[in-house]
C-alpha atoms as a PDB file:
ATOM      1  CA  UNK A   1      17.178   1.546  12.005  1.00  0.00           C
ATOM      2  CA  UNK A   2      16.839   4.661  13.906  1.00  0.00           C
ATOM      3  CA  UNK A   3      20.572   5.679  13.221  1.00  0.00           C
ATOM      4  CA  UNK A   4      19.382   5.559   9.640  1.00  0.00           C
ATOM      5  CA  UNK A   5      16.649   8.127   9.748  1.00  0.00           C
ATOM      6  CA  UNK A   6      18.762  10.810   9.517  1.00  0.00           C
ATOM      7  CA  UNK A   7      21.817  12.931   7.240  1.00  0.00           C
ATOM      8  CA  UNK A   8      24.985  12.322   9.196  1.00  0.00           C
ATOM      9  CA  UNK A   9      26.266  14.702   6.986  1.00  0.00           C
ATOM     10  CA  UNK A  10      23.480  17.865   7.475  1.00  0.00           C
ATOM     11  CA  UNK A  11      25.291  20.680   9.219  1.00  0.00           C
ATOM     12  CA  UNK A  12      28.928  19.179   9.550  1.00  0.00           C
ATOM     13  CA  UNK A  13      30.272  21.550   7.094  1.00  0.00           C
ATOM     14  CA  UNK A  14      29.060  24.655   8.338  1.00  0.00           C
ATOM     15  CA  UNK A  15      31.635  27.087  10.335  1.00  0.00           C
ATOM     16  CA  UNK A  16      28.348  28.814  11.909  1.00  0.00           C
ATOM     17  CA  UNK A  17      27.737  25.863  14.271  1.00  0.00           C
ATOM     18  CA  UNK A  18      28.909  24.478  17.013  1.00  0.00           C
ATOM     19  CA  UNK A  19      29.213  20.175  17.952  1.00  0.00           C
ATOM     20  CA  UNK A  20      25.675  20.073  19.632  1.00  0.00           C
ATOM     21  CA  UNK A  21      24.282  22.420  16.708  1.00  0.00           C
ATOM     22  CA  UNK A  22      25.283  20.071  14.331  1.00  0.00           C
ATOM     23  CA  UNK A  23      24.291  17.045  15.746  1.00  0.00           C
ATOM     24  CA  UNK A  24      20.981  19.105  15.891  1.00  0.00           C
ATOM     25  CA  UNK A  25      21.187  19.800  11.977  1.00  0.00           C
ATOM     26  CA  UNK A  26      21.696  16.141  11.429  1.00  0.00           C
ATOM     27  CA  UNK A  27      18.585  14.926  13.787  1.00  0.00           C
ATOM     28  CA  UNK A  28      16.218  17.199  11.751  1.00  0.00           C
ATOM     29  CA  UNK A  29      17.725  17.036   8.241  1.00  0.00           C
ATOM     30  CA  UNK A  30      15.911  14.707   5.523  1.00  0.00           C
ATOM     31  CA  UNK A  31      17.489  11.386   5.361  1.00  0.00           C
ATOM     32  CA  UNK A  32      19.514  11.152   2.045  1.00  0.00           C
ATOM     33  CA  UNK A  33      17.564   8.822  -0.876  1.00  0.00           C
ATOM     34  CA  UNK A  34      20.411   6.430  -0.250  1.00  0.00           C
ATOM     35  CA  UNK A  35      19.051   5.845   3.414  1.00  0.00           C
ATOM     36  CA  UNK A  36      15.502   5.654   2.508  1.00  0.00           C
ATOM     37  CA  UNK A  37      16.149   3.107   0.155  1.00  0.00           C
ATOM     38  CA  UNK A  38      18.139   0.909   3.030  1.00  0.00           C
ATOM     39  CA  UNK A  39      15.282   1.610   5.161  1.00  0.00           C
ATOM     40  CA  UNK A  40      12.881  -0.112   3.083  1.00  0.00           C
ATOM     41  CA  UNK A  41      14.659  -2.369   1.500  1.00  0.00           C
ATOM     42  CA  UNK A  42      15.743  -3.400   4.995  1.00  0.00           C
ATOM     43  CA  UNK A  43      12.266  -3.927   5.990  1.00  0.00           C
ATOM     44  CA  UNK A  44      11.717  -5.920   2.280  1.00  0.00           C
ATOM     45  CA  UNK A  45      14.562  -8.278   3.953  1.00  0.00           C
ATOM     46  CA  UNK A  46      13.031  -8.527   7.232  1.00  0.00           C
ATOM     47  CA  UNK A  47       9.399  -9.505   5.614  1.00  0.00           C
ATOM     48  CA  UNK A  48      11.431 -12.426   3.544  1.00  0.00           C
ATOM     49  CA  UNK A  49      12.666 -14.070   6.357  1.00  0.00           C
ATOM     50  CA  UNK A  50       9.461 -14.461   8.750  1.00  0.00           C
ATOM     51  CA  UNK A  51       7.879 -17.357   8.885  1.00  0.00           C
ATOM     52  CA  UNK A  52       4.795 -18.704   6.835  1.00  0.00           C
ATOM     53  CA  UNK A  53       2.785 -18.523   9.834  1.00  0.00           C
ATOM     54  CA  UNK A  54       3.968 -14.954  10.782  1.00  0.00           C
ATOM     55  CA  UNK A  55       3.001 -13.900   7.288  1.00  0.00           C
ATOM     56  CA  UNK A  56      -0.192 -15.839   6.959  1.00  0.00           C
ATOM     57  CA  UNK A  57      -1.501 -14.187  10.185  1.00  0.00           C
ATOM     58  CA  UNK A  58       0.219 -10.533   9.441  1.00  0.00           C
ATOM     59  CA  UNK A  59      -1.780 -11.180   6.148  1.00  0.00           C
ATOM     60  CA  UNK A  60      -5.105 -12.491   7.401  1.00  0.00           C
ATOM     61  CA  UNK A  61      -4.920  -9.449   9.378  1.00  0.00           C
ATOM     62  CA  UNK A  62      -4.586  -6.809   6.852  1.00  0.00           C
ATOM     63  CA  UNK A  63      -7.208  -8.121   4.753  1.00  0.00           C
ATOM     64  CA  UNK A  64      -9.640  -7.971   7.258  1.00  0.00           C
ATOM     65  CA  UNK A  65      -8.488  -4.315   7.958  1.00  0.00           C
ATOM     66  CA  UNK A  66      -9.097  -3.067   4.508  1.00  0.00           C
ATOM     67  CA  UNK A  67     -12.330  -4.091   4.725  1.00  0.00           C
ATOM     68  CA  UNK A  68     -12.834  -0.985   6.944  1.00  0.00           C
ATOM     69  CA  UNK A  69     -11.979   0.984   4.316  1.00  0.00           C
ATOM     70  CA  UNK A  70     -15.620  -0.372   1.976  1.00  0.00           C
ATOM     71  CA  UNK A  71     -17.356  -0.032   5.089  1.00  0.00           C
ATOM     72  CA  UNK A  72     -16.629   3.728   6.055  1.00  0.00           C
ATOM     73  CA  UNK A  73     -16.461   4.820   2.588  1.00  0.00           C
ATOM     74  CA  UNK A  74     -20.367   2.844   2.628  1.00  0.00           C
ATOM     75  CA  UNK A  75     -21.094   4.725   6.113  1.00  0.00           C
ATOM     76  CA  UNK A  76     -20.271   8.051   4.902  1.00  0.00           C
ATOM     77  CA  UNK A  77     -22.081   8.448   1.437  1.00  0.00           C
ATOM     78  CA  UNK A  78     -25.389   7.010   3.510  1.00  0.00           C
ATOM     79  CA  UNK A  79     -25.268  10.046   5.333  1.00  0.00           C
ATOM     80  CA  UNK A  80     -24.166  13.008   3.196  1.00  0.00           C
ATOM     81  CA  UNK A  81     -26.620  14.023   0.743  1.00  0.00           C
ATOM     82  CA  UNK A  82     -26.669  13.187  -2.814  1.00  0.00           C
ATOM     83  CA  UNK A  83     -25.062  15.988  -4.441  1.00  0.00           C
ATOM     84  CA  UNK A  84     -21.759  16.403  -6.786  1.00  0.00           C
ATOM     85  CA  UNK A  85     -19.566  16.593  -3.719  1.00  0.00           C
ATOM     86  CA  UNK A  86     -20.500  13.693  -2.213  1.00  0.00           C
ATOM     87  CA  UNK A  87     -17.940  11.767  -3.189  1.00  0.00           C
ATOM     88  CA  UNK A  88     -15.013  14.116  -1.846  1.00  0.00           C
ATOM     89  CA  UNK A  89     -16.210  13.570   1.351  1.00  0.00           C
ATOM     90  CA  UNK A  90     -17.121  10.339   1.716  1.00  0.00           C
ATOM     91  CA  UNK A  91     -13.483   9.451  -0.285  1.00  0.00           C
ATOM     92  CA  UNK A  92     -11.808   9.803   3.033  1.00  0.00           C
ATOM     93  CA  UNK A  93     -13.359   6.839   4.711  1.00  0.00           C
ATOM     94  CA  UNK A  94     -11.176   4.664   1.954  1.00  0.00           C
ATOM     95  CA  UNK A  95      -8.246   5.670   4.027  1.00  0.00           C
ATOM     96  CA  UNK A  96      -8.987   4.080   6.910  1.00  0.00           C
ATOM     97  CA  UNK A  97      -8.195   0.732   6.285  1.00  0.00           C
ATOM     98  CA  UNK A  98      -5.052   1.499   5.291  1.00  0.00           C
ATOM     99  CA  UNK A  99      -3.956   3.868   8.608  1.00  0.00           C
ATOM    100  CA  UNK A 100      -5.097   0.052  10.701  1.00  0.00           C
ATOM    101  CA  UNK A 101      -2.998  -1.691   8.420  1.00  0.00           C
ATOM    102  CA  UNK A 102       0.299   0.501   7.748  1.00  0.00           C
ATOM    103  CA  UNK A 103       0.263   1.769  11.564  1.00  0.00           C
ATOM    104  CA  UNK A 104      -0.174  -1.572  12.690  1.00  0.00           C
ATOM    105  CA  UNK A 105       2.404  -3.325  10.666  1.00  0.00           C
ATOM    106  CA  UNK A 106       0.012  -5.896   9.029  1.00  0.00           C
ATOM    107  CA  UNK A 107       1.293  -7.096   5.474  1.00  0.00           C
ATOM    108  CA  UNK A 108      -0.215  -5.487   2.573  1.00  0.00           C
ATOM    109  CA  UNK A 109       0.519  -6.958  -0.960  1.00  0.00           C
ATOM    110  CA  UNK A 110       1.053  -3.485  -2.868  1.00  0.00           C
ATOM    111  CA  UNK A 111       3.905  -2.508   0.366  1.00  0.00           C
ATOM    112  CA  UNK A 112       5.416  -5.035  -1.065  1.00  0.00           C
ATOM    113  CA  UNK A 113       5.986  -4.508  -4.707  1.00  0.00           C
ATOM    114  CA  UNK A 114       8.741  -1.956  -3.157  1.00  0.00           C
ATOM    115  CA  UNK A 115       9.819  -3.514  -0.179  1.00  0.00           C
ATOM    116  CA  UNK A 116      10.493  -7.043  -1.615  1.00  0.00           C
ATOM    117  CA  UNK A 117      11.761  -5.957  -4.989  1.00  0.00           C
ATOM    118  CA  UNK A 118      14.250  -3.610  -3.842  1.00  0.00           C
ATOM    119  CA  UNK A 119      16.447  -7.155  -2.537  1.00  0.00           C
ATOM    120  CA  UNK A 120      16.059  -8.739  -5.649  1.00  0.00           C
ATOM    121  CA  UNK A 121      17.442  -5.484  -7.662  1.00  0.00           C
ATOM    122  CA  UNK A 122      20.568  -5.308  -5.252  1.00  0.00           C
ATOM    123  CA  UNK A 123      20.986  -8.520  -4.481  1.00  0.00           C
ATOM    124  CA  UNK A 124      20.662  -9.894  -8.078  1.00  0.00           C
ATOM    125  CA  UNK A 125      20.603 -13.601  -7.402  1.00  0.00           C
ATOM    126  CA  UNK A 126      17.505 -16.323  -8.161  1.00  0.00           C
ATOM    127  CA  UNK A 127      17.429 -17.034  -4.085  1.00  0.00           C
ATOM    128  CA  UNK A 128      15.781 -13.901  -3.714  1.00  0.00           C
ATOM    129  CA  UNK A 129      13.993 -13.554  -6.198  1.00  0.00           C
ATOM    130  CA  UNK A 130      12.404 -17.350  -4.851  1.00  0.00           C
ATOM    131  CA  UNK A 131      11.492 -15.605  -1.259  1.00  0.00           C
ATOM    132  CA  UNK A 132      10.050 -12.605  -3.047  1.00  0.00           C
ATOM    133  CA  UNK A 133       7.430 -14.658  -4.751  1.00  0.00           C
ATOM    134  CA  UNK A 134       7.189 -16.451  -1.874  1.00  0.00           C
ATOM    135  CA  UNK A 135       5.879 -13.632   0.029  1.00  0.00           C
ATOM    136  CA  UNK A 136       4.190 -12.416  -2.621  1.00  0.00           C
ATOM    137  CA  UNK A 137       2.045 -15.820  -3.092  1.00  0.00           C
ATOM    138  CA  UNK A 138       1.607 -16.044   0.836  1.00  0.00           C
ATOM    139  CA  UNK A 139       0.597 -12.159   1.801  1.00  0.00           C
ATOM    140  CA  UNK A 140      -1.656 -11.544  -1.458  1.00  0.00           C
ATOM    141  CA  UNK A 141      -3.394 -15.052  -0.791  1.00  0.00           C
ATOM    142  CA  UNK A 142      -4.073 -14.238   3.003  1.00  0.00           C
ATOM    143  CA  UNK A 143      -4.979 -10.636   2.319  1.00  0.00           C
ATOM    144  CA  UNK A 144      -7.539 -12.008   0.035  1.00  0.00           C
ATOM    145  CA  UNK A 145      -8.654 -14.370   1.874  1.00  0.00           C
ATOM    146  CA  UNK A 146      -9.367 -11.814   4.395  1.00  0.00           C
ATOM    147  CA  UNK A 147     -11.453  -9.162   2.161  1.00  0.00           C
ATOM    148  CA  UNK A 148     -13.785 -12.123   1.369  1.00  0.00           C
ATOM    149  CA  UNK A 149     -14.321 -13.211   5.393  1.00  0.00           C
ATOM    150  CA  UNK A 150     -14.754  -9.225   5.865  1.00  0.00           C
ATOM    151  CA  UNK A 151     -17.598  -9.279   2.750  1.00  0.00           C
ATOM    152  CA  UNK A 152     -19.002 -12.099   4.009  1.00  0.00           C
ATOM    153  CA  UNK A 153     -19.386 -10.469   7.778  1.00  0.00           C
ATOM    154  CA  UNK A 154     -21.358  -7.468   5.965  1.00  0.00           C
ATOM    155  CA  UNK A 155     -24.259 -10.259   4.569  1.00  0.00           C
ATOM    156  CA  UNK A 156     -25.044 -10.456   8.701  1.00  0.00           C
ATOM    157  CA  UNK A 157     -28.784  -9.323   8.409  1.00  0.00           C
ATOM    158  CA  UNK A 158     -29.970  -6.599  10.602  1.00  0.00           C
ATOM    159  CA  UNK A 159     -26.205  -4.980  11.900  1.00  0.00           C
ATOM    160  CA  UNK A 160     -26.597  -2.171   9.629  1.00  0.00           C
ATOM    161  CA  UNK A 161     -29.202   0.391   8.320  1.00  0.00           C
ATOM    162  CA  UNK A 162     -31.041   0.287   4.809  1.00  0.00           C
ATOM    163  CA  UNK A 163     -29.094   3.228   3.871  1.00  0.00           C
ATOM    164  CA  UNK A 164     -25.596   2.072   5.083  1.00  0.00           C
ATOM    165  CA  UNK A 165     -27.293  -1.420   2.902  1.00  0.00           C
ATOM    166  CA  UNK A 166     -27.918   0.518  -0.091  1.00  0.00           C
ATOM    167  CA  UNK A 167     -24.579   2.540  -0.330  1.00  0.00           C
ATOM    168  CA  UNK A 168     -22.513  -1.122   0.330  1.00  0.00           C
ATOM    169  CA  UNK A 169     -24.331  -2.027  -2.612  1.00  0.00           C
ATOM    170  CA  UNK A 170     -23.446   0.587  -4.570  1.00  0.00           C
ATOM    171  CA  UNK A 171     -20.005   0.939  -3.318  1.00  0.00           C
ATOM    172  CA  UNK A 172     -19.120  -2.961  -4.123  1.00  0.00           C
ATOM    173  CA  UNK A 173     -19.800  -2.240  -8.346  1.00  0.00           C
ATOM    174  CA  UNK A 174     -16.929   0.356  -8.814  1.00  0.00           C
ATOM    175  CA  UNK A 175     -14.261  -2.066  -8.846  1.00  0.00           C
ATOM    176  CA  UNK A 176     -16.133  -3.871 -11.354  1.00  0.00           C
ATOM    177  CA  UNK A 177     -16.998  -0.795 -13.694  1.00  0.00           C
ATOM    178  CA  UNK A 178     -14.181  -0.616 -15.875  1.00  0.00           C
ATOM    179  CA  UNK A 179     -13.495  -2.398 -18.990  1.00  0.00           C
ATOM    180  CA  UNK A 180      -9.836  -4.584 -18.817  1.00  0.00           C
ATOM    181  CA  UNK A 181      -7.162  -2.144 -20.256  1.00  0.00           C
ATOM    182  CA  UNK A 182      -8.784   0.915 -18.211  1.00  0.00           C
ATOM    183  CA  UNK A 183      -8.561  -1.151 -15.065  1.00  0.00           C
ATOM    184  CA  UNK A 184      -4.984  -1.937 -15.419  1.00  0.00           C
ATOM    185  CA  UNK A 185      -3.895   1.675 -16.080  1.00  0.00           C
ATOM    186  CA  UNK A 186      -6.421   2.400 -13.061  1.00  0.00           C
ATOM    187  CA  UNK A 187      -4.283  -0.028 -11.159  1.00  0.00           C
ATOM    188  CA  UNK A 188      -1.179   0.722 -12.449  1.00  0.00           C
ATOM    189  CA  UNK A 189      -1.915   4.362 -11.079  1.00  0.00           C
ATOM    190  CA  UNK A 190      -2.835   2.479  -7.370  1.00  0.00           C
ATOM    191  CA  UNK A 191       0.233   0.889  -7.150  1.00  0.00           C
ATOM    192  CA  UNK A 192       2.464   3.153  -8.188  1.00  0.00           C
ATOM    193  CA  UNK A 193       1.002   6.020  -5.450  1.00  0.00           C
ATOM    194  CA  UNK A 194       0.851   3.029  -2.670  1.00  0.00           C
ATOM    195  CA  UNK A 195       4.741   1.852  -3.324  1.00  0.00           C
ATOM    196  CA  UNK A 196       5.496   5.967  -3.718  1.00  0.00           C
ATOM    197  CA  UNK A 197       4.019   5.793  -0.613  1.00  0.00           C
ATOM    198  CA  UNK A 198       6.179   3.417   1.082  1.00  0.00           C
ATOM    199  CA  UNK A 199       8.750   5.239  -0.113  1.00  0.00           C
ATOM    200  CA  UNK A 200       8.229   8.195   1.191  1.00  0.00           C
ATOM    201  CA  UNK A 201       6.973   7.139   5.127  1.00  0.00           C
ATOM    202  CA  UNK A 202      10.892   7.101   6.525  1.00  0.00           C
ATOM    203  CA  UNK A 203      11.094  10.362   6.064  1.00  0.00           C
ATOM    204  CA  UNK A 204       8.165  11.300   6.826  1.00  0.00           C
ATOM    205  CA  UNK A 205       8.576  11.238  10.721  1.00  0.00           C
ATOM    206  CA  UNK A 206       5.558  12.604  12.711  1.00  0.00           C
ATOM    207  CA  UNK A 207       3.842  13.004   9.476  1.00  0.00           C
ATOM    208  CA  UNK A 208       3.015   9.166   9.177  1.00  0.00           C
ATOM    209  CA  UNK A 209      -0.386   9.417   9.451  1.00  0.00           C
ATOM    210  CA  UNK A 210      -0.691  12.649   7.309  1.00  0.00           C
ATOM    211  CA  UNK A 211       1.068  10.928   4.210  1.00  0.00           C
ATOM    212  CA  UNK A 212      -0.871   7.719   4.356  1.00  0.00           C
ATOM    213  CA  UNK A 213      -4.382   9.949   4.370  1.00  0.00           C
ATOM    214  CA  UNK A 214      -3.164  12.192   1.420  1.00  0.00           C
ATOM    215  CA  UNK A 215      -1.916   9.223  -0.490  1.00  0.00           C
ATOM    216  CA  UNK A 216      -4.614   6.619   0.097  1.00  0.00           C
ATOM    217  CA  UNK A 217      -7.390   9.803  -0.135  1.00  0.00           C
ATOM    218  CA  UNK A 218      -5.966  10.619  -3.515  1.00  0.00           C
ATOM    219  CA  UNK A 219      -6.450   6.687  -4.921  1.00  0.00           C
ATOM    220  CA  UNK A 220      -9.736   6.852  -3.723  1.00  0.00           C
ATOM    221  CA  UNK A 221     -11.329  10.447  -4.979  1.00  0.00           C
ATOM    222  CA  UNK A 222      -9.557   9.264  -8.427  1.00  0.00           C
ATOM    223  CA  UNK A 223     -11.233   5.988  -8.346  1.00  0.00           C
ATOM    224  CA  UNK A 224      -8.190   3.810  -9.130  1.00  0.00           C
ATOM    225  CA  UNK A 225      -8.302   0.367  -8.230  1.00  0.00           C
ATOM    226  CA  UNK A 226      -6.537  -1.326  -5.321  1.00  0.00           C
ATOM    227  CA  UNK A 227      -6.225  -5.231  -5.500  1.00  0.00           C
ATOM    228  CA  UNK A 228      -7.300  -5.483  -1.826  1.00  0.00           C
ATOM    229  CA  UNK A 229      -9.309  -2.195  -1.154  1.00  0.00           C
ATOM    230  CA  UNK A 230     -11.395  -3.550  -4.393  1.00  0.00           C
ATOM    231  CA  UNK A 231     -11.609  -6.868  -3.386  1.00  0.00           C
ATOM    232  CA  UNK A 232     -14.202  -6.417  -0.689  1.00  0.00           C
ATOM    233  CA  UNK A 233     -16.191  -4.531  -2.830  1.00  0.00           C
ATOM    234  CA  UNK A 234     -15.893  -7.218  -5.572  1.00  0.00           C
ATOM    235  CA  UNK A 235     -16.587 -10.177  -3.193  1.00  0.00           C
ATOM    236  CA  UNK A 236     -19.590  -7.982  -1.551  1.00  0.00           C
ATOM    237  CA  UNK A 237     -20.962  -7.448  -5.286  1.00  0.00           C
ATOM    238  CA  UNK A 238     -20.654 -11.461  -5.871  1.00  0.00           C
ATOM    239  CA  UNK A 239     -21.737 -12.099  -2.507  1.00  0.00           C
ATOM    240  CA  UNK A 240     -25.017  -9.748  -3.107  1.00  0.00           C
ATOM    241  CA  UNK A 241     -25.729 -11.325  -6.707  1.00  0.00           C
ATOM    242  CA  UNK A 242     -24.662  -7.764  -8.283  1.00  0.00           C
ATOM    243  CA  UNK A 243     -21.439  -9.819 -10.329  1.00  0.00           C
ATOM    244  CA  UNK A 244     -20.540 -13.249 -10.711  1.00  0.00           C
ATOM    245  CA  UNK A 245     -17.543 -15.169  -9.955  1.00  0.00           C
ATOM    246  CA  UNK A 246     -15.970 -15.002 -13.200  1.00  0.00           C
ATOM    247  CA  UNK A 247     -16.962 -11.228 -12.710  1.00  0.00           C
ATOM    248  CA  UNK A 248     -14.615 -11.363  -9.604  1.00  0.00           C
ATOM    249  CA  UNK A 249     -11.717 -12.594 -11.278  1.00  0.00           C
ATOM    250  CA  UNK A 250     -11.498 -11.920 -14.678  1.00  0.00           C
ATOM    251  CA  UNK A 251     -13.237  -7.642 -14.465  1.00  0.00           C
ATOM    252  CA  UNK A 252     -11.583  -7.128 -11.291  1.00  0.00           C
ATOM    253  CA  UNK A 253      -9.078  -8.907 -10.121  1.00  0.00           C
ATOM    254  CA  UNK A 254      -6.543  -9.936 -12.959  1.00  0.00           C
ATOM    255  CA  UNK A 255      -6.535  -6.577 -14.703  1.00  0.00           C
ATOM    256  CA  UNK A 256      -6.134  -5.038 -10.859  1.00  0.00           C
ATOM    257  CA  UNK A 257      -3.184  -7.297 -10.087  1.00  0.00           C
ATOM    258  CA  UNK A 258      -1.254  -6.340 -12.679  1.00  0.00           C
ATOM    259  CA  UNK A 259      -1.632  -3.217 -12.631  1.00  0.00           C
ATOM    260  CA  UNK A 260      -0.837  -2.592  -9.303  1.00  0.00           C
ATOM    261  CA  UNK A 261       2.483  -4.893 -10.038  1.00  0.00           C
ATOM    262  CA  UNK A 262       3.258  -2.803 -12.942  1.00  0.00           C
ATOM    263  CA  UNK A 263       2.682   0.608 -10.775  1.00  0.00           C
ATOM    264  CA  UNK A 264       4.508  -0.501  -7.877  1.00  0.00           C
ATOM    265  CA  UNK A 265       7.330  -2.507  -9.297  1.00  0.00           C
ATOM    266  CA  UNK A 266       8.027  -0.255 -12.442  1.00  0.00           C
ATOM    267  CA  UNK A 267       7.209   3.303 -11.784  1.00  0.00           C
ATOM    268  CA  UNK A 268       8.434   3.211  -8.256  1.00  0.00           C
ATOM    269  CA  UNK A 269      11.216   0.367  -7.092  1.00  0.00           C
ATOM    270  CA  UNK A 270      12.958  -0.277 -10.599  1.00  0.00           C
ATOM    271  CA  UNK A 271      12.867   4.030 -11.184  1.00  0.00           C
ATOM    272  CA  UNK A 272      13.563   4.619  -7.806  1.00  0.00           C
ATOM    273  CA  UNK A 273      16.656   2.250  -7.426  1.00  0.00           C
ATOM    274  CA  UNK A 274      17.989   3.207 -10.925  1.00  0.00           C
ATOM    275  CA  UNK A 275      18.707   6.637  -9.206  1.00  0.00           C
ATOM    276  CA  UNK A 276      20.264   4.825  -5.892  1.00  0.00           C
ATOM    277  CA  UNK A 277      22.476   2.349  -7.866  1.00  0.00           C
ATOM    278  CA  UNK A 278      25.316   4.481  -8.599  1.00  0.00           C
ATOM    279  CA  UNK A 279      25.896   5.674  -5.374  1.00  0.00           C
ATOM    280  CA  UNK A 280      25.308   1.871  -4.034  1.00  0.00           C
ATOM    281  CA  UNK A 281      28.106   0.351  -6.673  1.00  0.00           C
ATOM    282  CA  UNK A 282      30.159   3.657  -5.266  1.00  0.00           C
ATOM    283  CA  UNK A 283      29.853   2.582  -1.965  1.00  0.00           C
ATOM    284  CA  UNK A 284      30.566  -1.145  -2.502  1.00  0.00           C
ATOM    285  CA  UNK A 285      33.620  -0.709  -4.375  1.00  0.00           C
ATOM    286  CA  UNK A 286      34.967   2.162  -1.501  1.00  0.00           C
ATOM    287  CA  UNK A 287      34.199  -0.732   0.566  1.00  0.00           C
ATOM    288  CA  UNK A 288      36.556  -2.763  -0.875  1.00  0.00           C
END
């Protein structure tokens, strides 16, 4: 993978360099789109072929993560004071779920409406498309199942302030705010910057962490909705008596799913690989 994280071409054509110079040029150049898509759909590969216990775990895991992400957010708008900037601040405790989960490799659904689609659109055959939706059913069902354990943790009585109480509270309705059509396009806007995201971590090198606090900051300050993220809140809001069941289901998280599908699979793999294919079908028939 590490050979791939780079332009093999940067610099080789230049009479002003030297072997070593070039090398040089091609260790710091921008890896071509070509690469970046082999990178991830590479890791989209990988993901299909682990194990249901790997993923359940990997998927367990994340959910429980992202539920950092309510409870920071919470944390923060306890403790700044209620004025019309409030929100920009306390915006970047969203992010922090998603730095424990994308640093530390844990499966999140919305990775992989890039990662495991980008298989099915080169591959082309019904076998992948079967361990796509495979790992779609397995990580989205884990992840959730982990947001809900993480709500539930939060109803301990006496582990966090009245304020930090209060702003949970408040926190947990946003998800549940919107009516059905502006949730999707919400969502649709979510997926499309996590899977953008994705996209654009090879590359990003030392700026990892960087890119995944300007993306995940900018979901949150817009209030889009996240189909994990969102589903603490949700489950805290059912979990508190602030929204029912059906609440949880049919105001959040259907209109949320999809539109995170539609954002990430859409706007990002399908658009992204339409510019790629060329130069893939190129490359496959030079390899013949």
């Amino acid at each position: 993978m590490a050979e791939l994280d780079k332009d093999p071409s940067a610099g080789q054509d230049s009479p002003h360099l030297d072997d070593a110079e070039r090398e040089q040029a091609a260790e710091h150049s921008t890896p071509r789109a070509l690469v970046i898509h082999e990178i991830v759909r590479e890791e989209g590969e990988a993901a299909m072929e682990r194990t249901f216990a790997a993923l359940m775990w990997s998927a367990l895991a994340a959910g429980l993560s992202m539920g950092f992400s309510f409870l920071v957010q919470s944390i923060l708008e306890s403790e700044l004071p209620d004025t019309s900037w409030r929100s920009l601040i306390a915006s970047f405790g969203y992010t922090i779920g998603f730095v424990f989960v994308i640093l530390g490799r844990q499966q999140l659904f919305t990775e992989s409406t890039l990662t495991a689609v980008l298989p099915v659109l080169t591959r082309r055959d019904l076998k992948t498309l079967g361990k796509t939706f495979r790992l779609w059913g397995i990580v989205l069902f884990f992840n959730l199942v982990g947001t809900v354990i993480f709500a539930g943790l939060l109803q301990i009585p006496g582990v966090f302030s009245p304020d930090v109480i209060e702003s949970l509270m408040k926190v947990s309705k946003v998800p549940l705010s919107g009516e059905f059509g502006v949730t999707v396009v919400r969502a649709m806007f979510a997926g499309w910057l996590i899977a953008l995201m994705v996209w654009l971590l090879p590359s990003a090198r030392s700026a990892r962490l960087l890119t995944i606090l300007l993306v995940t900051y900018t979901v949150a300050v817009s209030k889009l909705s996240h189909v994990i993220a969102g589903s603490v809140e949700s489950a805290y809001a059912v979990m508190t008596g602030a929204a029912s069941v059906s609440d949880y289901f049919l105001v959040f998280l259907v209109p949320t799913f999809i539109g995170n599908v539609i954002g990430g699979v859409s706007l990002v793999a399908i658009v992204n690989h339409g510019a790629i294919a060329p130069e893939i079908n190129g490359t496959a028939r030079h390899a013949d």
